[in-house]
C-alpha atoms as a PDB file:
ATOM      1  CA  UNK A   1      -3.586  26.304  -2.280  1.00  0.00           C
ATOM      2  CA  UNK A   2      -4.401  23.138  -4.178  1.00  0.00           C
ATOM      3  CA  UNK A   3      -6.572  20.816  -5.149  1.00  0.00           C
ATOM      4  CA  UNK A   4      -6.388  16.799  -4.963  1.00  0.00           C
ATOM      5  CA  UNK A   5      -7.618  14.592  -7.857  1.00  0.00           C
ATOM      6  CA  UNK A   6     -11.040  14.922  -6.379  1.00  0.00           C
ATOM      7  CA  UNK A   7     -11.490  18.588  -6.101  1.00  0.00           C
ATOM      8  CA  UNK A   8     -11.008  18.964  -2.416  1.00  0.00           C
ATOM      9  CA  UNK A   9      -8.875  21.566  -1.538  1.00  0.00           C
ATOM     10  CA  UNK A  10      -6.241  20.683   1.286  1.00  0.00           C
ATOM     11  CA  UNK A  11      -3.121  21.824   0.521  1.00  0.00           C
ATOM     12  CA  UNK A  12      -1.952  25.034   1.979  1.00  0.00           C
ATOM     13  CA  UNK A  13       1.548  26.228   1.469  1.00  0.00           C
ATOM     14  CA  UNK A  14       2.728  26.425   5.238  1.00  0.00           C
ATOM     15  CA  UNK A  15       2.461  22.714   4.560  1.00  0.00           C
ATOM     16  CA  UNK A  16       4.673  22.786   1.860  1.00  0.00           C
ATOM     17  CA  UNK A  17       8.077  22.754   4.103  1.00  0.00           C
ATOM     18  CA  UNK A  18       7.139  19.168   5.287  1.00  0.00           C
ATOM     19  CA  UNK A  19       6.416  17.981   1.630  1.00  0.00           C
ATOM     20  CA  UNK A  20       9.810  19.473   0.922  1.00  0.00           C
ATOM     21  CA  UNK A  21      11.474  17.165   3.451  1.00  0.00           C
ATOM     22  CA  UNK A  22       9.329  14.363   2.805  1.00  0.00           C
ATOM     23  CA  UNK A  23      10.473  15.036  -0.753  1.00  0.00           C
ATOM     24  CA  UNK A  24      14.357  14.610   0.603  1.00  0.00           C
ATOM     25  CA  UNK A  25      13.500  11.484   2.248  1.00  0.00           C
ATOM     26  CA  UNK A  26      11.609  10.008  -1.105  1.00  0.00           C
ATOM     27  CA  UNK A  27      14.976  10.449  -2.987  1.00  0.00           C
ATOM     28  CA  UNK A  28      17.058   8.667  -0.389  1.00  0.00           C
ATOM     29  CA  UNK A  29      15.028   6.112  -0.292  1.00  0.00           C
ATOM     30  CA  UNK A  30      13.492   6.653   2.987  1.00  0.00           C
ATOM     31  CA  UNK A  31       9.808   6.403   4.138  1.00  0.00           C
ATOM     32  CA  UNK A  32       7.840   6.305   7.674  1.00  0.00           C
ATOM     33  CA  UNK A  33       4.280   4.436   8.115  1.00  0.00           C
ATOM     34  CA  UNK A  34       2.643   6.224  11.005  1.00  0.00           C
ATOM     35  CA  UNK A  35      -0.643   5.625  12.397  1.00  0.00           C
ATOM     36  CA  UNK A  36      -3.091   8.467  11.586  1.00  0.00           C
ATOM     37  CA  UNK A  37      -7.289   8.628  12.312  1.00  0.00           C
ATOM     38  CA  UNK A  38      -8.921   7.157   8.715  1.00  0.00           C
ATOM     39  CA  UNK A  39      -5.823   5.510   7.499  1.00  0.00           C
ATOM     40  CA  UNK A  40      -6.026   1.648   8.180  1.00  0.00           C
ATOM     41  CA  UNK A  41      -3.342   0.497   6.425  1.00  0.00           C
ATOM     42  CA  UNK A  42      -0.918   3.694   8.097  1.00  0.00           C
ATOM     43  CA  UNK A  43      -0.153   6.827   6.698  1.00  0.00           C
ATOM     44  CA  UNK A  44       2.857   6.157   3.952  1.00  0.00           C
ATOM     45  CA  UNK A  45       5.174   9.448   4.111  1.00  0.00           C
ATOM     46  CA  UNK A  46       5.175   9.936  -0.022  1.00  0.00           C
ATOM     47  CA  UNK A  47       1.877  10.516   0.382  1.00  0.00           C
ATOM     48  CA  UNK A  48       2.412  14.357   1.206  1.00  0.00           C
ATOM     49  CA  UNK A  49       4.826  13.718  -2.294  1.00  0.00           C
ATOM     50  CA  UNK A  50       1.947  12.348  -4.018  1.00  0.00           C
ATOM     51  CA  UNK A  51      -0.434  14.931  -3.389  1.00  0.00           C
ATOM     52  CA  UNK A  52       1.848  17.573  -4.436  1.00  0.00           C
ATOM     53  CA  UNK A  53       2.880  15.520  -7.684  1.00  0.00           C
ATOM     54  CA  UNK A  54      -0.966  14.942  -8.361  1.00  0.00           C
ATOM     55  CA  UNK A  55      -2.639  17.927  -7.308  1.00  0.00           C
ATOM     56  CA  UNK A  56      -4.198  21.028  -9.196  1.00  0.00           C
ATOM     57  CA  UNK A  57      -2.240  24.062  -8.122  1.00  0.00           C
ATOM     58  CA  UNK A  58      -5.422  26.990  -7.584  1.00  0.00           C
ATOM     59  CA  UNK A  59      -3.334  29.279  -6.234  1.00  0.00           C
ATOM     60  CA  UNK A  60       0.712  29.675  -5.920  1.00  0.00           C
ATOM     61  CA  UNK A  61       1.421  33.465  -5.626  1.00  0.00           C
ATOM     62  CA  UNK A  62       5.407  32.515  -4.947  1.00  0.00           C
ATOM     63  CA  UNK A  63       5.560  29.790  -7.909  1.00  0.00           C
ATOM     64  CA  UNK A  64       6.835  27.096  -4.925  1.00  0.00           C
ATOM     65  CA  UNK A  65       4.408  24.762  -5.131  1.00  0.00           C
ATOM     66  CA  UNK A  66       3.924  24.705  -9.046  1.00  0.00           C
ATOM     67  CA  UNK A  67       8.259  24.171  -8.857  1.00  0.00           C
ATOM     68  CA  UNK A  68       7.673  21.202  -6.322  1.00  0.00           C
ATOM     69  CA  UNK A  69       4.818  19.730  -8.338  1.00  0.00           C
ATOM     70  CA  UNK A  70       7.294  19.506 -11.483  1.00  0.00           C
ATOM     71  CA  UNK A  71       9.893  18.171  -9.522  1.00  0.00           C
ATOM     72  CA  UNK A  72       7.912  15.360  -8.099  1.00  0.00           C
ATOM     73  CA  UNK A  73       6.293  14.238 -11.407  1.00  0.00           C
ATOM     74  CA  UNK A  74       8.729  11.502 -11.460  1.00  0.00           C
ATOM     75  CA  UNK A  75       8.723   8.779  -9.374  1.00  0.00           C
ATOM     76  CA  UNK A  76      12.049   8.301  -7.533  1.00  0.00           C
ATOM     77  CA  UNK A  77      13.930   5.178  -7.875  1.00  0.00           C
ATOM     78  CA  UNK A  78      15.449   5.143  -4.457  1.00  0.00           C
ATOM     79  CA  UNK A  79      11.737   5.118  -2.809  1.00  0.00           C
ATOM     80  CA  UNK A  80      10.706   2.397  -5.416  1.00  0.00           C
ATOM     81  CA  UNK A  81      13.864   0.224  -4.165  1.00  0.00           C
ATOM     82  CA  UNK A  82      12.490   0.942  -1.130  1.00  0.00           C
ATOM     83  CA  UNK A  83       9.287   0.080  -1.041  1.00  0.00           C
ATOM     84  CA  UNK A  84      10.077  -3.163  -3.165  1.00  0.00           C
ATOM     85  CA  UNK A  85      12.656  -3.939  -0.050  1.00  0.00           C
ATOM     86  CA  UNK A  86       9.843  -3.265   2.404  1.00  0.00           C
ATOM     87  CA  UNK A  87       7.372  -6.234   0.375  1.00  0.00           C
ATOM     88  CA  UNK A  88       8.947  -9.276   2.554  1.00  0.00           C
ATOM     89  CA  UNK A  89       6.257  -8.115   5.205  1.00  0.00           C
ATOM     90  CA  UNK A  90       3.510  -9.022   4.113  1.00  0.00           C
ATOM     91  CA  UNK A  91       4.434 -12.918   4.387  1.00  0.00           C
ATOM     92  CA  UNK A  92       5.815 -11.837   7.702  1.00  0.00           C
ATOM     93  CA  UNK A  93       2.391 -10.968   8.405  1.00  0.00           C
ATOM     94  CA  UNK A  94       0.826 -14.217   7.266  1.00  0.00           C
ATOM     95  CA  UNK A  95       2.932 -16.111   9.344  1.00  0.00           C
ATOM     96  CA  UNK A  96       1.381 -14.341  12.711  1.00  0.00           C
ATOM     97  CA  UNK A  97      -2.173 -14.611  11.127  1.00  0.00           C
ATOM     98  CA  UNK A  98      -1.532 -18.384  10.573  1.00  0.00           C
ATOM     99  CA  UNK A  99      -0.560 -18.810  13.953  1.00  0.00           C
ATOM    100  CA  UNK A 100      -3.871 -16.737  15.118  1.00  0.00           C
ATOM    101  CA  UNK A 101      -6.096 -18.566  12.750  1.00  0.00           C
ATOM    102  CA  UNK A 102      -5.301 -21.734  14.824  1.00  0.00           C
ATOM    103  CA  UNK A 103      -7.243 -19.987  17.589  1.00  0.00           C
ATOM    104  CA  UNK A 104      -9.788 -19.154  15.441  1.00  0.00           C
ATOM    105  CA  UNK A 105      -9.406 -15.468  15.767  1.00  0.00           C
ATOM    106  CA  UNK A 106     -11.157 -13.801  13.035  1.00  0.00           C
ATOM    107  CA  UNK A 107     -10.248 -10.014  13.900  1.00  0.00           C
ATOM    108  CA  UNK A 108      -6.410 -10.739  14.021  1.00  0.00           C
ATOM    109  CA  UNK A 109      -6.199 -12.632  10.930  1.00  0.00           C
ATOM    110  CA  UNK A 110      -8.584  -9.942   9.218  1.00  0.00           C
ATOM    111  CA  UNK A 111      -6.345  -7.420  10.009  1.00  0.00           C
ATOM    112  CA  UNK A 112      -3.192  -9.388   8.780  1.00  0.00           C
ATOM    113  CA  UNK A 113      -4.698  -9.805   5.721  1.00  0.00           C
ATOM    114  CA  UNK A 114      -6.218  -6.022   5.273  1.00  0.00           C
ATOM    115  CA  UNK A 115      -2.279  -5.001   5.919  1.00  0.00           C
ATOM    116  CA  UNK A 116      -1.249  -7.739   3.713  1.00  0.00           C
ATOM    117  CA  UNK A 117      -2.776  -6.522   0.807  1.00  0.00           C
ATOM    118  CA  UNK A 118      -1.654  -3.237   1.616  1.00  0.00           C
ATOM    119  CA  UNK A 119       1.700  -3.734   1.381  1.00  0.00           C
ATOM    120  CA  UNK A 120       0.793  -5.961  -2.278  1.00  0.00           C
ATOM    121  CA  UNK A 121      -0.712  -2.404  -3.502  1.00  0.00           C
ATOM    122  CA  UNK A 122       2.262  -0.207  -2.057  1.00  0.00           C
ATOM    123  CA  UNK A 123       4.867  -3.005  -4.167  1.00  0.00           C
ATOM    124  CA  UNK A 124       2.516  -3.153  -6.892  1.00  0.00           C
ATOM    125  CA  UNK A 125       1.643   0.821  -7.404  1.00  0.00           C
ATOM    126  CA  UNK A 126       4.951   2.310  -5.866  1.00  0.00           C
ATOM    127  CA  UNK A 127       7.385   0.480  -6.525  1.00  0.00           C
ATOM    128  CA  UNK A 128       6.841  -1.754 -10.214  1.00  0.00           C
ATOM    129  CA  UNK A 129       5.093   1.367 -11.534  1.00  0.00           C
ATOM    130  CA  UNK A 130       6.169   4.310 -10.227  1.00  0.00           C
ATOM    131  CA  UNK A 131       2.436   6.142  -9.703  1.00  0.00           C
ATOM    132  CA  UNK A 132       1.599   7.730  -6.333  1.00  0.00           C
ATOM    133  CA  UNK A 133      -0.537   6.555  -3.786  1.00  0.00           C
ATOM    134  CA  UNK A 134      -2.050   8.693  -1.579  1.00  0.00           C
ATOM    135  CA  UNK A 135      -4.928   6.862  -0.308  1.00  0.00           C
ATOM    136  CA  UNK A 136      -5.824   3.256   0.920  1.00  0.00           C
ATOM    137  CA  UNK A 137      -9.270   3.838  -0.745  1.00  0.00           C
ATOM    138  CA  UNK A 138      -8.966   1.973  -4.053  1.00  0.00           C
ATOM    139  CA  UNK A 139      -5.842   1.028  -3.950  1.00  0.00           C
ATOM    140  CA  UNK A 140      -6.741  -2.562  -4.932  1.00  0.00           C
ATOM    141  CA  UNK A 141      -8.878  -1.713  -7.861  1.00  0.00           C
ATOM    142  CA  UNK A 142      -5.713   0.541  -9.175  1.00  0.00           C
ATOM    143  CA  UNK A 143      -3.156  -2.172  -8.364  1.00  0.00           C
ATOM    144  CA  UNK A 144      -5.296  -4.741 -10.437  1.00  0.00           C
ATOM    145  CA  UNK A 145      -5.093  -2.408 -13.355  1.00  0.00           C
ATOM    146  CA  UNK A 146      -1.406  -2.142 -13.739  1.00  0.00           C
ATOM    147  CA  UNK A 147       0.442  -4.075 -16.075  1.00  0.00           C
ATOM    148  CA  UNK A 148       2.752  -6.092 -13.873  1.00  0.00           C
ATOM    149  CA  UNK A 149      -0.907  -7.033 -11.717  1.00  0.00           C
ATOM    150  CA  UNK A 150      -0.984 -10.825 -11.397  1.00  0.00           C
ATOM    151  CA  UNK A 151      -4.015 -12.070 -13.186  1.00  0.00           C
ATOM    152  CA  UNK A 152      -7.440 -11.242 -11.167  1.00  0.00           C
ATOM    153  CA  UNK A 153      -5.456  -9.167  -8.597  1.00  0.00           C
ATOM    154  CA  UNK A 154      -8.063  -7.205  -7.566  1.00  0.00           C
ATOM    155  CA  UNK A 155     -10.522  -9.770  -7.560  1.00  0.00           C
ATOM    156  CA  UNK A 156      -9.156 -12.143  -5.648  1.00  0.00           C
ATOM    157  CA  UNK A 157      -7.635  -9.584  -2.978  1.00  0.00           C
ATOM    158  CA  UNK A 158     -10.785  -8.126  -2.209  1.00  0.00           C
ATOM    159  CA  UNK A 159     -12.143 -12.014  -2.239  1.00  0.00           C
ATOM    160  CA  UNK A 160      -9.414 -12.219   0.805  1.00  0.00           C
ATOM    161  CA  UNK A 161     -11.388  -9.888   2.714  1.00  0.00           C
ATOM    162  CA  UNK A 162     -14.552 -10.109   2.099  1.00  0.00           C
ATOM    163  CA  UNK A 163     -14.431 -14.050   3.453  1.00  0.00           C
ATOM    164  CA  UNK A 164     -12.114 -14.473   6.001  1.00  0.00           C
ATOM    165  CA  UNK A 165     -13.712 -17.404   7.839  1.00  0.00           C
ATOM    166  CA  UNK A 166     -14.136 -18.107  11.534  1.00  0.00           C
ATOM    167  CA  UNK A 167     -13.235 -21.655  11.924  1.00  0.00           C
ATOM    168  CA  UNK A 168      -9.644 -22.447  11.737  1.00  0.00           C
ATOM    169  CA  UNK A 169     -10.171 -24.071   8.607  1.00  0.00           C
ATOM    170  CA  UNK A 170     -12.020 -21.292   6.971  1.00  0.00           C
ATOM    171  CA  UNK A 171      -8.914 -19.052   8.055  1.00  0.00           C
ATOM    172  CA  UNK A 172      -6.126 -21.241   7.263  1.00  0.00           C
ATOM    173  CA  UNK A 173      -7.696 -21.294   3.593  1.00  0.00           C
ATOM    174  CA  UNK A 174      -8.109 -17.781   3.242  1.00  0.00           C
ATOM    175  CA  UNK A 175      -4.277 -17.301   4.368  1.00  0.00           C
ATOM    176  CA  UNK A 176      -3.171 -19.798   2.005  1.00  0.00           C
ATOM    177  CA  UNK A 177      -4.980 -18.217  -0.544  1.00  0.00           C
ATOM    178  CA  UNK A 178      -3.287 -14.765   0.195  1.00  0.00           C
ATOM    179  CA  UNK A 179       0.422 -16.611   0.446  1.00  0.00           C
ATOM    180  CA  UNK A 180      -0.354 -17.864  -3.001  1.00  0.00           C
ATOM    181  CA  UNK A 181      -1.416 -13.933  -4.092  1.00  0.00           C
ATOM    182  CA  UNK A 182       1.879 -12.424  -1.753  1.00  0.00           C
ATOM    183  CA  UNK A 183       4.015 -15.409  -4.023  1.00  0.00           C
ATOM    184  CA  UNK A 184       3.048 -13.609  -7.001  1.00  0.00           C
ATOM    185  CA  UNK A 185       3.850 -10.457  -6.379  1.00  0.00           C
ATOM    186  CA  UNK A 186       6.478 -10.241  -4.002  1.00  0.00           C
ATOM    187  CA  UNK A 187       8.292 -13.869  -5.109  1.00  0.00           C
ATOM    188  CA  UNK A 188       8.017 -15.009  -1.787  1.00  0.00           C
ATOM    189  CA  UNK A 189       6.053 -16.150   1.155  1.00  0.00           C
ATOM    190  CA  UNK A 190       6.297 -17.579   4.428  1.00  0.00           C
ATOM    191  CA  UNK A 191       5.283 -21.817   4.563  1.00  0.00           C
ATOM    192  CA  UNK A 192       1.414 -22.891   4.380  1.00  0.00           C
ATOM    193  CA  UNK A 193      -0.210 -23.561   7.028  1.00  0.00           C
ATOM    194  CA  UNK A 194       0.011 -27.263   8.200  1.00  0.00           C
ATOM    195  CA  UNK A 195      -2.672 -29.278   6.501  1.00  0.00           C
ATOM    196  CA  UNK A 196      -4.904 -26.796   4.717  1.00  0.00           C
ATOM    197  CA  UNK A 197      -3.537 -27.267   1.083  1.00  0.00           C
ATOM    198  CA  UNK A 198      -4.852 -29.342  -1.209  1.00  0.00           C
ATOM    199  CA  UNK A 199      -2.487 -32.466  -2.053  1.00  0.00           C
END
């Protein structure tokens, strides 16, 4: 049994032989993003990894999850490649919330955006600096902290979604906005959206 950073206990060693191939994956480079209940931005695979690697063993009668935890306590290279590979997304994604915003749909370019920075935190936390992320709740706040953070990170992403906009000029804004943010981080980002930045 085991503790997260928190406290909570939640992992029981039954669970440990998925953690183990998760584990396999992580080192190859490979990750899945499912859907799963109270994870908006999708459940990231090295998550089960992370736990393990962050956790507080209370209990480990056979010694395998206190082996597993030293094992994962660095950050693989592969899955940081990976993950860095995976960062041309998120202007993927603010080319279909342009094209939404247009429409003046709110909830679709909301949701581009929420993703969007997602992905920022997963380049930004994963990959640059090798820490584990286990949960979409403050994942901004830690990105902005890191050292390779563009300036006001954290700040300005949560600025993103906290004032989307509902006209089509509110929206193309806040997506330009974001493509400047994705530019930073990732070194890329799809086009602006026609007319909305400042000559």
């Amino acid at each position: 049994m085991a503790a997260d950073r928190r406290g909570r206990r939640g992992l029981d060693l039954p669970d440990l032989d998925r953690v183990h191939r998760v584990w396999t994956d992580c080192r190859a480079g490979r990750y899945e993003v499912g859907v799963q209940a109270g994870h908006p931005l999708g459940f990231y695979s090295p998550a089960y990894v992370g736990e393990v690697a962050l956790c507080q063993v209370l209990a480990d009668p056979t010694g395998q999850l206190t082996r597993l935890k030293e094992q994962t306590r660095d950050y693989p290279p592969a899955l940081a490649d990976a993950l860095v590979a995976g960062g041309w997304e998120a202007g993927f994604l603010l080319t279909g919330a342009a094209k939404a915003a247009v429409c003046g749909d709110s909830g679709y370019v909301a949701g581009c955006l929420f993703r969007t920075v997602g992905v920022l935190a997963q380049v930004l936390l994963h990959a640059r600096a090798g820490r584990w992320l286990v949960n979409e709740k403050g994942m901004i706040a830690a990105a902005g902290l890191l050292p390779g953070a563009p300036p006001s990170f954290a700040p300005r992403a949560q600025a993103l979604l906290g004032g989307v906009g509902r006209s089509p000029a509110e929206l193309a804004a806040t997506i330009n906005a974001a493509r400047e943010l994705v530019t930073e981080v990732v070194g890329f980002a799809a086009p602006d959206v026609a007319g909305t930045r400042p000559a």
